[in-house]
PDB file of N, CA and C in Angstrom:
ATOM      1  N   UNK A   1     112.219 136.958  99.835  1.00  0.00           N
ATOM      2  CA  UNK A   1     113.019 136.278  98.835  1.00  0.00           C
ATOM      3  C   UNK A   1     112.114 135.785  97.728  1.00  0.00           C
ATOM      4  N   UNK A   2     112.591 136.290  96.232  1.00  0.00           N
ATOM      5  CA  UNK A   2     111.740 135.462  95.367  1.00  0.00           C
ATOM      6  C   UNK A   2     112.823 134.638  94.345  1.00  0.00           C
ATOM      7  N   UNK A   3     112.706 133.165  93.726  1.00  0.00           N
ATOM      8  CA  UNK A   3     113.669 132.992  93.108  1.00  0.00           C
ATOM      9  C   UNK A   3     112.485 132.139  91.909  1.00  0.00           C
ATOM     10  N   UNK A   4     112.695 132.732  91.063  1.00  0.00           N
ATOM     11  CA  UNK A   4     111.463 132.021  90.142  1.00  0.00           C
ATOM     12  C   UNK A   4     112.527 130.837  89.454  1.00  0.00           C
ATOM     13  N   UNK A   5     111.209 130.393  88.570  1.00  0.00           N
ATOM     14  CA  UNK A   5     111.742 128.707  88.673  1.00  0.00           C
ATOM     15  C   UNK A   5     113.374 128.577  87.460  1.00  0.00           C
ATOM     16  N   UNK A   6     112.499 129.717  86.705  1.00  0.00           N
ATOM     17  CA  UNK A   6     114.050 129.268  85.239  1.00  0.00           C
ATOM     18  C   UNK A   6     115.054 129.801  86.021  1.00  0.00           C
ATOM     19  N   UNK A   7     115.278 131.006  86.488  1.00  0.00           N
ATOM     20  CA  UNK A   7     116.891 130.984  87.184  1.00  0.00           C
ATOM     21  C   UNK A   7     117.347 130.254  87.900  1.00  0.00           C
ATOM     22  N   UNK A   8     116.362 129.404  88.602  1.00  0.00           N
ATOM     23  CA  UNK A   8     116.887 128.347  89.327  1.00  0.00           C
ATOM     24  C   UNK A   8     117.407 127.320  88.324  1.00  0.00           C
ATOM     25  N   UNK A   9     116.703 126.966  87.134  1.00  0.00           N
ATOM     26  CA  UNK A   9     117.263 126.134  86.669  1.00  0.00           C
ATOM     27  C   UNK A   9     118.465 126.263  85.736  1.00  0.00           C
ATOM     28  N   UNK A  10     118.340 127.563  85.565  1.00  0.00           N
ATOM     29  CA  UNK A  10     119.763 128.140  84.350  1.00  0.00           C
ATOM     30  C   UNK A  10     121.340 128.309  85.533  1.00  0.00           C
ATOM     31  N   UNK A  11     120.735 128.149  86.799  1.00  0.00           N
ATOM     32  CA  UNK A  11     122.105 128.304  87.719  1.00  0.00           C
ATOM     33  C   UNK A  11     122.006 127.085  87.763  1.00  0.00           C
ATOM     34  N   UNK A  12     121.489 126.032  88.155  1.00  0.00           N
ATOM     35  CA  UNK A  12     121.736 124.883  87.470  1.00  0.00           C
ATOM     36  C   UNK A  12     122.436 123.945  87.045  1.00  0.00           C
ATOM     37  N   UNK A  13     122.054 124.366  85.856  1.00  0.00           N
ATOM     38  CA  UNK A  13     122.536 123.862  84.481  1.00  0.00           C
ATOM     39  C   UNK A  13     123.940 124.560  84.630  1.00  0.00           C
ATOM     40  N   UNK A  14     124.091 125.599  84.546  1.00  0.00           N
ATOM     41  CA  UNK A  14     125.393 126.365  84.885  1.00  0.00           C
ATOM     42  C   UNK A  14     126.446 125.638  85.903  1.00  0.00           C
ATOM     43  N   UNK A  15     125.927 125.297  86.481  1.00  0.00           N
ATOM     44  CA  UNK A  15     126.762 124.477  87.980  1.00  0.00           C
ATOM     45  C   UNK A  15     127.290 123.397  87.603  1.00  0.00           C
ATOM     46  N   UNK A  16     126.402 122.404  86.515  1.00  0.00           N
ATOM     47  CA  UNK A  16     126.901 121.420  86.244  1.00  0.00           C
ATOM     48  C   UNK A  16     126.366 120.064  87.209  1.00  0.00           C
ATOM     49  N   UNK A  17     126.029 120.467  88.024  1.00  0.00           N
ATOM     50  CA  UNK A  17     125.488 119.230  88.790  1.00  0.00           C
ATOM     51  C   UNK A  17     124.284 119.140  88.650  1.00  0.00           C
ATOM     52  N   UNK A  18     123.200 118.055  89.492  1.00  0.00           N
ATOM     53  CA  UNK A  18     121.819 117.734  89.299  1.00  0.00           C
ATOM     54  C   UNK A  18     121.310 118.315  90.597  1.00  0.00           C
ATOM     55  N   UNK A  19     121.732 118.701  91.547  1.00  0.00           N
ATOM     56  CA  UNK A  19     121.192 119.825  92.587  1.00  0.00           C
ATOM     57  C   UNK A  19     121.994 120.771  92.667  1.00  0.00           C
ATOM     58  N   UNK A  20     121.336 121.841  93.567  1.00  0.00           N
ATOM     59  CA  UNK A  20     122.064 123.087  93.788  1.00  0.00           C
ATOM     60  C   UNK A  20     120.819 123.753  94.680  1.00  0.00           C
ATOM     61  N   UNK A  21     122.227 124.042  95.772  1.00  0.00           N
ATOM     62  CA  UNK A  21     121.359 124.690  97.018  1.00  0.00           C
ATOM     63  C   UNK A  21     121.121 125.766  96.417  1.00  0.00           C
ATOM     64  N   UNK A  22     119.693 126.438  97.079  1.00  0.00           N
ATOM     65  CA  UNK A  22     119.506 128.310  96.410  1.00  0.00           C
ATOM     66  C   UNK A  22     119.587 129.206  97.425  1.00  0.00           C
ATOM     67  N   UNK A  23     118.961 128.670  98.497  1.00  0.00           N
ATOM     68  CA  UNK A  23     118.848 129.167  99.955  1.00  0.00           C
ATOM     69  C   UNK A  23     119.297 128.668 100.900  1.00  0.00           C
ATOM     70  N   UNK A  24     119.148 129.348 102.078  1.00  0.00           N
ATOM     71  CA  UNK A  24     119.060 128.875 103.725  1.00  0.00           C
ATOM     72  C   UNK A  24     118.698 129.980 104.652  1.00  0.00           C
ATOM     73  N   UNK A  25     118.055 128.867 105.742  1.00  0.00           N
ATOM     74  CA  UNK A  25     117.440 129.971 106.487  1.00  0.00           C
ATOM     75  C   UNK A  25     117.053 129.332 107.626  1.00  0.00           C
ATOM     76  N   UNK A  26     117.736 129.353 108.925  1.00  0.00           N
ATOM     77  CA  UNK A  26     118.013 128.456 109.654  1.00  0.00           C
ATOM     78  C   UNK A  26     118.006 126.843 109.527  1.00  0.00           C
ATOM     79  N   UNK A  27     117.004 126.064 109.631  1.00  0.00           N
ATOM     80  CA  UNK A  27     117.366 124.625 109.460  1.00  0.00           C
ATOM     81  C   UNK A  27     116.233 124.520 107.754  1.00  0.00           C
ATOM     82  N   UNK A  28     116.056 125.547 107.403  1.00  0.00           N
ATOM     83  CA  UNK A  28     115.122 125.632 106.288  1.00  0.00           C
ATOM     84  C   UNK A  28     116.487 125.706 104.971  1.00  0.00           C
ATOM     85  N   UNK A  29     116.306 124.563 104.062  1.00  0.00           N
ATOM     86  CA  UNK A  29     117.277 124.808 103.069  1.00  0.00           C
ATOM     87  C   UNK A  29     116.307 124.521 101.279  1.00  0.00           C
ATOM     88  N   UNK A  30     116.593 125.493 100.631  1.00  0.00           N
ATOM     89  CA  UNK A  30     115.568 124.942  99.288  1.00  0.00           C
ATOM     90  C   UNK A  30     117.020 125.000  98.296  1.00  0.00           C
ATOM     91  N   UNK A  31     116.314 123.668  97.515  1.00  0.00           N
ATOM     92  CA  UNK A  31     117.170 123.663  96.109  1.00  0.00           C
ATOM     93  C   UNK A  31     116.370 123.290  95.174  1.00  0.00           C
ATOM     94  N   UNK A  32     117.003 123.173  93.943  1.00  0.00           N
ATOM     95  CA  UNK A  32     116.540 122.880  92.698  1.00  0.00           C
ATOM     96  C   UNK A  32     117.255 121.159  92.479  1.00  0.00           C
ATOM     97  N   UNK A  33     116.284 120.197  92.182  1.00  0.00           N
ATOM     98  CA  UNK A  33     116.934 119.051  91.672  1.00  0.00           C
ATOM     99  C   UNK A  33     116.318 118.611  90.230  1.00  0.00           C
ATOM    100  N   UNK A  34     117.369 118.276  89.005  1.00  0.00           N
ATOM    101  CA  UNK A  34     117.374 117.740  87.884  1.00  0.00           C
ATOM    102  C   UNK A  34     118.099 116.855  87.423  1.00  0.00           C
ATOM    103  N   UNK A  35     117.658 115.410  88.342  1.00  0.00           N
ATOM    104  CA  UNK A  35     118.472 114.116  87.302  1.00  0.00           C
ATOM    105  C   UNK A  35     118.608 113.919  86.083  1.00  0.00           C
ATOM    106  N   UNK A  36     119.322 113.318  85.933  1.00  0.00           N
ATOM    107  CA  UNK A  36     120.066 113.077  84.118  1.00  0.00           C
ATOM    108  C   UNK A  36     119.465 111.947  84.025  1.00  0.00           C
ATOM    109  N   UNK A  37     118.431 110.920  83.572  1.00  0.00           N
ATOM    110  CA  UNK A  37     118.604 109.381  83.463  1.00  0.00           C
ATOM    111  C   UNK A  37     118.085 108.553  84.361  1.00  0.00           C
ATOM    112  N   UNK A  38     118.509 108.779  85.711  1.00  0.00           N
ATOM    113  CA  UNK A  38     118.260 108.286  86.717  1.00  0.00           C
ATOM    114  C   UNK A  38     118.268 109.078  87.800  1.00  0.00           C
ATOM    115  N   UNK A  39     117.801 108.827  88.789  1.00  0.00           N
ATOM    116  CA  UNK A  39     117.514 109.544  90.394  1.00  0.00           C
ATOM    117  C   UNK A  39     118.393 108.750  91.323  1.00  0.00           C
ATOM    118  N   UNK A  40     119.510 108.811  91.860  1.00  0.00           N
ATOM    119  CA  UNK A  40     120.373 108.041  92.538  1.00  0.00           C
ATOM    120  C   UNK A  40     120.638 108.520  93.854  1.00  0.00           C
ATOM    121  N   UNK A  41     119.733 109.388  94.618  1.00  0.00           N
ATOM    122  CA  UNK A  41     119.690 109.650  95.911  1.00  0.00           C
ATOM    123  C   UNK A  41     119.203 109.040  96.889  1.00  0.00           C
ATOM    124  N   UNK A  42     120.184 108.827  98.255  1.00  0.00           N
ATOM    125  CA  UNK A  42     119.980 108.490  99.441  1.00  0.00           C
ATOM    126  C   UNK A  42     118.855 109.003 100.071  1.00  0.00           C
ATOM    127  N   UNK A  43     118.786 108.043 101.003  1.00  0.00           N
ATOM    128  CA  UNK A  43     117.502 108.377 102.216  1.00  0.00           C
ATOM    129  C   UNK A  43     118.321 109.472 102.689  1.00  0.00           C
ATOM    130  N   UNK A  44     117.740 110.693 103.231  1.00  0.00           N
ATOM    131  CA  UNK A  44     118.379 111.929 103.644  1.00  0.00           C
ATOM    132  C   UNK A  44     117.694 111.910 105.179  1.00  0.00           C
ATOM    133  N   UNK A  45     118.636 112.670 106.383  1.00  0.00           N
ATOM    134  CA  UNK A  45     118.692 112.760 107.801  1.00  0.00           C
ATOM    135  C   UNK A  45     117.483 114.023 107.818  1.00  0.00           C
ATOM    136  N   UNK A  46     116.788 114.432 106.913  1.00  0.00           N
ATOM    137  CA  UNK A  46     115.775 115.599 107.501  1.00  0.00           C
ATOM    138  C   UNK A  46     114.720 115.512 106.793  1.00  0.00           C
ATOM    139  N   UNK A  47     113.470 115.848 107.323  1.00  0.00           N
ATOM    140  CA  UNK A  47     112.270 115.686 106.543  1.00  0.00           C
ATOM    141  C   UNK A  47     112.519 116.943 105.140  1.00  0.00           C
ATOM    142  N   UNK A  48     111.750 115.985 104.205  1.00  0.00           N
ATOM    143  CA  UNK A  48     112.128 117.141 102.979  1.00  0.00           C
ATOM    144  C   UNK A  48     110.678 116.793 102.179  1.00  0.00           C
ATOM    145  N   UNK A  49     110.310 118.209 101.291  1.00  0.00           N
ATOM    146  CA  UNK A  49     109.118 118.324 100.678  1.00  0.00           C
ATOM    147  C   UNK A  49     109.783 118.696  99.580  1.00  0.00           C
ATOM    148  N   UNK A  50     108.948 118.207  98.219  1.00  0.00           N
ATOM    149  CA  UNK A  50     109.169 118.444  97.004  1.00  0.00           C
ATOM    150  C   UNK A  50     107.965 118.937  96.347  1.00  0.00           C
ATOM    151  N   UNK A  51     108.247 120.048  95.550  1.00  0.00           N
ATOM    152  CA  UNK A  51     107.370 120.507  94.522  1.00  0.00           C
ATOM    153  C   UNK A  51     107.201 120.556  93.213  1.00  0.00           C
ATOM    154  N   UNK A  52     106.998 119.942  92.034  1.00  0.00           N
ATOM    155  CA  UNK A  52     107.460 119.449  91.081  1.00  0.00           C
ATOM    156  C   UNK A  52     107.411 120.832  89.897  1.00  0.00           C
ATOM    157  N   UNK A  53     108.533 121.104  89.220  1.00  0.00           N
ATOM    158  CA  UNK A  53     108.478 122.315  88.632  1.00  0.00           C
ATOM    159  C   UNK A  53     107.816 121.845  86.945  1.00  0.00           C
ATOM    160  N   UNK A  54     108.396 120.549  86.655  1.00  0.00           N
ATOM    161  CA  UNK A  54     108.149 120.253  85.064  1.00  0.00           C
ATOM    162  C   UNK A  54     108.790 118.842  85.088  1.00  0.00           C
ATOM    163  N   UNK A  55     107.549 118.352  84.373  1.00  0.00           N
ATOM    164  CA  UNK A  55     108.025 116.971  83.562  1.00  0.00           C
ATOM    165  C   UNK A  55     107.247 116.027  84.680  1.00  0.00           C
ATOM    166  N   UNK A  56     107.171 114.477  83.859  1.00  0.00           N
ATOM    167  CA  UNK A  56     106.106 113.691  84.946  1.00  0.00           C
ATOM    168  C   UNK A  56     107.240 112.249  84.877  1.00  0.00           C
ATOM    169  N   UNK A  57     106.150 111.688  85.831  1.00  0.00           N
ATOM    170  CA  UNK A  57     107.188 110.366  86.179  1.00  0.00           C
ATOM    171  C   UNK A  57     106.299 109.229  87.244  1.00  0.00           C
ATOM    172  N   UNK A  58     107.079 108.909  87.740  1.00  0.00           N
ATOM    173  CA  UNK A  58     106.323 107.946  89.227  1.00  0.00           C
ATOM    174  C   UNK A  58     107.515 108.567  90.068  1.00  0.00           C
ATOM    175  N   UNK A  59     106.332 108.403  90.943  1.00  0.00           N
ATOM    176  CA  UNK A  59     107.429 108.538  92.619  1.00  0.00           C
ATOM    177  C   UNK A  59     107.280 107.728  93.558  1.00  0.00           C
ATOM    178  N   UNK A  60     108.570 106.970  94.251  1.00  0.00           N
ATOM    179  CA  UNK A  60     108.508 105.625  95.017  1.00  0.00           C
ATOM    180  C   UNK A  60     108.712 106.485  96.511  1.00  0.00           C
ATOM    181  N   UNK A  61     108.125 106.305  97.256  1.00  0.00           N
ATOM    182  CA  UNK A  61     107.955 106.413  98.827  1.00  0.00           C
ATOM    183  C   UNK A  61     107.569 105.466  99.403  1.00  0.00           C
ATOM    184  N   UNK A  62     108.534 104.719  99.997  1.00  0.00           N
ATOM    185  CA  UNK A  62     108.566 103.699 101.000  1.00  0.00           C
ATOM    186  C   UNK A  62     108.045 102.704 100.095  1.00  0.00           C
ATOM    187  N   UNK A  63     108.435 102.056  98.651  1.00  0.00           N
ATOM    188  CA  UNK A  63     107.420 101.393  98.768  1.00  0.00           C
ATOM    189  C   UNK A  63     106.175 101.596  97.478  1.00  0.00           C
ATOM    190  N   UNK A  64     105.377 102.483  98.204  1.00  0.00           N
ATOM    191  CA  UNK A  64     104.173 102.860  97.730  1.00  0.00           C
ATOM    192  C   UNK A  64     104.562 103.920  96.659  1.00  0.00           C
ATOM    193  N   UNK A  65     104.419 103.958  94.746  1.00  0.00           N
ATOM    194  CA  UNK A  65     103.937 104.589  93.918  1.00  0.00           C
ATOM    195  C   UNK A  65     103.564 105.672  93.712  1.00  0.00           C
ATOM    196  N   UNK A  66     103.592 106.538  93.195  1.00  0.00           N
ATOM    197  CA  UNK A  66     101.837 107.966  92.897  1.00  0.00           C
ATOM    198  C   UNK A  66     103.054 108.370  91.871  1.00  0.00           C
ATOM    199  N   UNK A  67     102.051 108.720  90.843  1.00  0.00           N
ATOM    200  CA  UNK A  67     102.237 109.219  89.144  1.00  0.00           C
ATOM    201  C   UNK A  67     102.745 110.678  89.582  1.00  0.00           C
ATOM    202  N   UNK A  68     103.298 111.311  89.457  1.00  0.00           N
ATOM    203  CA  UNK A  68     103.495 113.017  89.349  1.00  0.00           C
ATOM    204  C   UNK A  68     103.274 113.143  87.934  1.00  0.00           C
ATOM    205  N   UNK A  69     103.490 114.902  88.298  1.00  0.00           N
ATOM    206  CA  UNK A  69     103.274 115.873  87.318  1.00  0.00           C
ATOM    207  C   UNK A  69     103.144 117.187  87.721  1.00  0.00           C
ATOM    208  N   UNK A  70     104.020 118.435  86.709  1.00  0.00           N
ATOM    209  CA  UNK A  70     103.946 119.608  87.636  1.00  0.00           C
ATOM    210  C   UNK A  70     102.472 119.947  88.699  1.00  0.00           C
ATOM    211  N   UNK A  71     103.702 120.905  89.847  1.00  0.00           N
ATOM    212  CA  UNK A  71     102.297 121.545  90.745  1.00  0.00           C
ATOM    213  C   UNK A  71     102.136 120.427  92.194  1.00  0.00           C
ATOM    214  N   UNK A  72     103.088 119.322  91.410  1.00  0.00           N
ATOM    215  CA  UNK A  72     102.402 118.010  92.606  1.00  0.00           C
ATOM    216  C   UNK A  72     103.559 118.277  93.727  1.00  0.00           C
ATOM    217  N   UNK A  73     103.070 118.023  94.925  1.00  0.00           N
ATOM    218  CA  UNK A  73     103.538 117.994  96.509  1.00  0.00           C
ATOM    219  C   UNK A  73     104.031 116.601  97.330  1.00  0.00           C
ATOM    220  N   UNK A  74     105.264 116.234  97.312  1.00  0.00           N
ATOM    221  CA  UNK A  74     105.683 115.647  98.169  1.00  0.00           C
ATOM    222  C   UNK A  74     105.981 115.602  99.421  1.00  0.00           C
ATOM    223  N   UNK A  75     105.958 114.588 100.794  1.00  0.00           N
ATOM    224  CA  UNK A  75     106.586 114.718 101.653  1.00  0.00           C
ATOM    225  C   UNK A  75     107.195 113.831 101.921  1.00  0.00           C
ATOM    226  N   UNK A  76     108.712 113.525 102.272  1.00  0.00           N
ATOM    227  CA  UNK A  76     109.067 112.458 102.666  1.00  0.00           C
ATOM    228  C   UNK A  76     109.924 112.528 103.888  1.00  0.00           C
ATOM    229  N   UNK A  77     109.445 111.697 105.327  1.00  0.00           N
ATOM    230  CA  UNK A  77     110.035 112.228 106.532  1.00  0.00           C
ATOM    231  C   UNK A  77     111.445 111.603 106.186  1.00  0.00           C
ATOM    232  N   UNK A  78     112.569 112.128 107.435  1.00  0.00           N
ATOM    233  CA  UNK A  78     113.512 111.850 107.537  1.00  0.00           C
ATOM    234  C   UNK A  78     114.137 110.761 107.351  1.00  0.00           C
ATOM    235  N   UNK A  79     114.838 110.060 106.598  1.00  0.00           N
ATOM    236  CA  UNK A  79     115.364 107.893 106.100  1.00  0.00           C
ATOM    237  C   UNK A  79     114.600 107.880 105.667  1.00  0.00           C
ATOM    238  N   UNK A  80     113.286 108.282 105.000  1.00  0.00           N
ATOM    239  CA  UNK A  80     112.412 107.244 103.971  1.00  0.00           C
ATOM    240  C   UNK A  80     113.509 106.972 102.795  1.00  0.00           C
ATOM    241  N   UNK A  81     113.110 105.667 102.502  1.00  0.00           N
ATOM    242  CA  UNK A  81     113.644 105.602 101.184  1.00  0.00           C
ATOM    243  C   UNK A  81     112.921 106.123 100.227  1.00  0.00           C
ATOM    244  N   UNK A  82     113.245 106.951  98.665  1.00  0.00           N
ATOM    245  CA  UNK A  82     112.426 107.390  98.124  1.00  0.00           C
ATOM    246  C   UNK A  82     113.076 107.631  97.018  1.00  0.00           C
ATOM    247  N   UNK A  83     111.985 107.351  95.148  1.00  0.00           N
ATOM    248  CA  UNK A  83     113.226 107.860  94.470  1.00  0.00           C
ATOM    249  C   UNK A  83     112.055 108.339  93.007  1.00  0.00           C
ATOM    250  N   UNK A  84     112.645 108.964  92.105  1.00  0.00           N
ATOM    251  CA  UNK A  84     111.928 109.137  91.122  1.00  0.00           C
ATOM    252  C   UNK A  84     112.044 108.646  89.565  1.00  0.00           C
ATOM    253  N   UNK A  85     111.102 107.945  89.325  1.00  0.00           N
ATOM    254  CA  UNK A  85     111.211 106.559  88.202  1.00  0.00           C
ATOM    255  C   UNK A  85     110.541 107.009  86.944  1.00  0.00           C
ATOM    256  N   UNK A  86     111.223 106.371  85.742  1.00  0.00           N
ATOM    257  CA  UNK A  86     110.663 106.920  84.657  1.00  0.00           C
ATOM    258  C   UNK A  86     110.146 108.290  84.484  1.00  0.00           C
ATOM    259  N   UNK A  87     110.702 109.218  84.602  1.00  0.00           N
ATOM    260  CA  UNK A  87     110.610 110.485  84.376  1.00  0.00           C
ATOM    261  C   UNK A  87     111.184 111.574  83.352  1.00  0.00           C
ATOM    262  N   UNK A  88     110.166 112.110  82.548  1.00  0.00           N
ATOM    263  CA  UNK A  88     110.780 112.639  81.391  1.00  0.00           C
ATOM    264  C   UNK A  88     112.023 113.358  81.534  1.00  0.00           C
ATOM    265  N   UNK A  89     112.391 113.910  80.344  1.00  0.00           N
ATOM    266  CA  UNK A  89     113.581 114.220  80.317  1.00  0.00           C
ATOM    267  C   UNK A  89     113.648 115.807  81.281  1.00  0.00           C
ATOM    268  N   UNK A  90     112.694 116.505  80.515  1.00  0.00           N
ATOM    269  CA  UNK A  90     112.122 118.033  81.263  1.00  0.00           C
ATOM    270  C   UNK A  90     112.038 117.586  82.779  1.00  0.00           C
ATOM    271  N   UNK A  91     112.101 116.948  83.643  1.00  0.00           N
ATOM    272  CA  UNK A  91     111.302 116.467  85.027  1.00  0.00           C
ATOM    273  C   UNK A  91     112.603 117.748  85.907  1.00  0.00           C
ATOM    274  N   UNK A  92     111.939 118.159  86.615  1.00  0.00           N
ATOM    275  CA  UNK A  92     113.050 119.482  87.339  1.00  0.00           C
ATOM    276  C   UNK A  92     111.772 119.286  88.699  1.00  0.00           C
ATOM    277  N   UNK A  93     112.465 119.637  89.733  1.00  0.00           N
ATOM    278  CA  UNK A  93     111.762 120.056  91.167  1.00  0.00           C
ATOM    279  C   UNK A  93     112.584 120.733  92.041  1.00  0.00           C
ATOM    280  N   UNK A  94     111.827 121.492  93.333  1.00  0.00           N
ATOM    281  CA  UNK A  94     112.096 122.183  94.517  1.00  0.00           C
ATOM    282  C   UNK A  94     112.261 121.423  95.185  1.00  0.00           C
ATOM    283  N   UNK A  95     113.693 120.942  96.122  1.00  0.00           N
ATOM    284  CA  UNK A  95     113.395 120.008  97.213  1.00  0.00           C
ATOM    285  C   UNK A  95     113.746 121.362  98.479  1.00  0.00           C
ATOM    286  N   UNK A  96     112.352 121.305  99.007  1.00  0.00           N
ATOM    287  CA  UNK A  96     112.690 121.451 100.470  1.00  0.00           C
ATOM    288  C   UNK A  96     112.995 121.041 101.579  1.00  0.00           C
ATOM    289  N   UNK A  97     114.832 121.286 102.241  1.00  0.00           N
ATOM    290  CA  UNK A  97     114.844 120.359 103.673  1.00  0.00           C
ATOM    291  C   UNK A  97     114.539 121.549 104.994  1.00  0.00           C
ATOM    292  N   UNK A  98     114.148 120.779 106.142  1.00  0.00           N
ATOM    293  CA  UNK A  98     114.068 121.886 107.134  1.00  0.00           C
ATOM    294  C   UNK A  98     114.130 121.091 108.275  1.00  0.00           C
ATOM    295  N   UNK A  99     114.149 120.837 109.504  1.00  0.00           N
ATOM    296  CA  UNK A  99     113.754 120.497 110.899  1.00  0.00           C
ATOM    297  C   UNK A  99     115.222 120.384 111.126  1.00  0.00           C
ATOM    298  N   UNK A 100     115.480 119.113 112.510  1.00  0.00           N
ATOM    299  CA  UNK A 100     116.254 118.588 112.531  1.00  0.00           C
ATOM    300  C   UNK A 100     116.445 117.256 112.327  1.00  0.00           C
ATOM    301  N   UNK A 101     117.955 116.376 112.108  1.00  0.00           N
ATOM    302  CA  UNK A 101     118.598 115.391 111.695  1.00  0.00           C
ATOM    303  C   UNK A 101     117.168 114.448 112.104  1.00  0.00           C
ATOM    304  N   UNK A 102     116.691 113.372 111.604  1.00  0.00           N
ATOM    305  CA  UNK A 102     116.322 112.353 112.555  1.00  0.00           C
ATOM    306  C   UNK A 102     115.077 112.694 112.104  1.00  0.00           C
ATOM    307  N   UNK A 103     114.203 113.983 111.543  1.00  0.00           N
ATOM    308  CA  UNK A 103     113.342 114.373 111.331  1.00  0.00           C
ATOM    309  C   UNK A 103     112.232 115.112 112.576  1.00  0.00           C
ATOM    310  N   UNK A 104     111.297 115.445 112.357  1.00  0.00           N
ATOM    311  CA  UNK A 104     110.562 116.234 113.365  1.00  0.00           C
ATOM    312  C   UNK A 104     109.453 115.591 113.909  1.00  0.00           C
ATOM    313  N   UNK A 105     108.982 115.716 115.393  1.00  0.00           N
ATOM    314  CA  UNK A 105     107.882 114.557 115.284  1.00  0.00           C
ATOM    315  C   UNK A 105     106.754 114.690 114.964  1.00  0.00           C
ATOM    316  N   UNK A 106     105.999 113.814 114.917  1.00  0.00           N
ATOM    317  CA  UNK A 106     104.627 114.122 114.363  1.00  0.00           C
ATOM    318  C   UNK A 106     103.769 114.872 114.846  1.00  0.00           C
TER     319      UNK A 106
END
C-alpha cells in the first residue's frame, strides 16, 4: 500500500471533516488529521503514533510540552491525555492506531 501525503489530504479536505480513516489492517488503522483552530480530541482506547506531515506547533502529552515540526514522531499510549497547541494553519499529520482497547503492554 502506498498513499502519499497530498491525496491524503485532498480526500480530506474533500470529506469535509478534520480526520479521515485511509486504511485498516487488522487492529492497525492510519488516518490523516487536520484541525481547523483548535485540536478538540479525546483521550482515545488504543495506543496511537503520530507523524507530522506539515506545519509546527506544541504538543501536550500528559502534561509535558515538545515543540513539533514536520518529520516529528509521536507516541501516545492508550487514555493519555494529549492535544496539539498553537499550531499553524498548514499543521496536517498521520495518526496511527493499532493494538488493543486499553493499549498494549510494555
Amino acid at each position: 500500500m502506498h498513499q502519499p501525503a497530498e491525496q491524503a489530504l485532498r480526500q480530506l479536505q474533500a470529506s469535509g471533516k478534520e480526520f479521515l480513516e485511509l486504511f485498516g489492517y487488522g487492529t492497525l488503522s492510519l488516518e490523516v488529521y487536520k484541525p481547523v483552530g483548535q485540536d478538540r480530541q479525546l483521550p482515545h482506547e488504543r495506543d496511537e503514533v503520530y507523524f507530522i506531515i506539515s506545519g509546527s506547533g506544541i504538543f501536550d502529552l500528559a502534561g509535558t510540552t515538545y515543540p513539533f515540526r514536520p518529520g516529528d514522531f509521536f507516541f501516545v499510549p492508550a487514555r493519555a491525555q494529549h492535544r496539539f497547541q498553537q499550531f499553524t494553519d498548514d499543521f496536517a499529520t498521520w495518526v496511527i492506531f493499532y493494538g488493543p482497547e486499553g493499549g498494549e503492554a510494555p
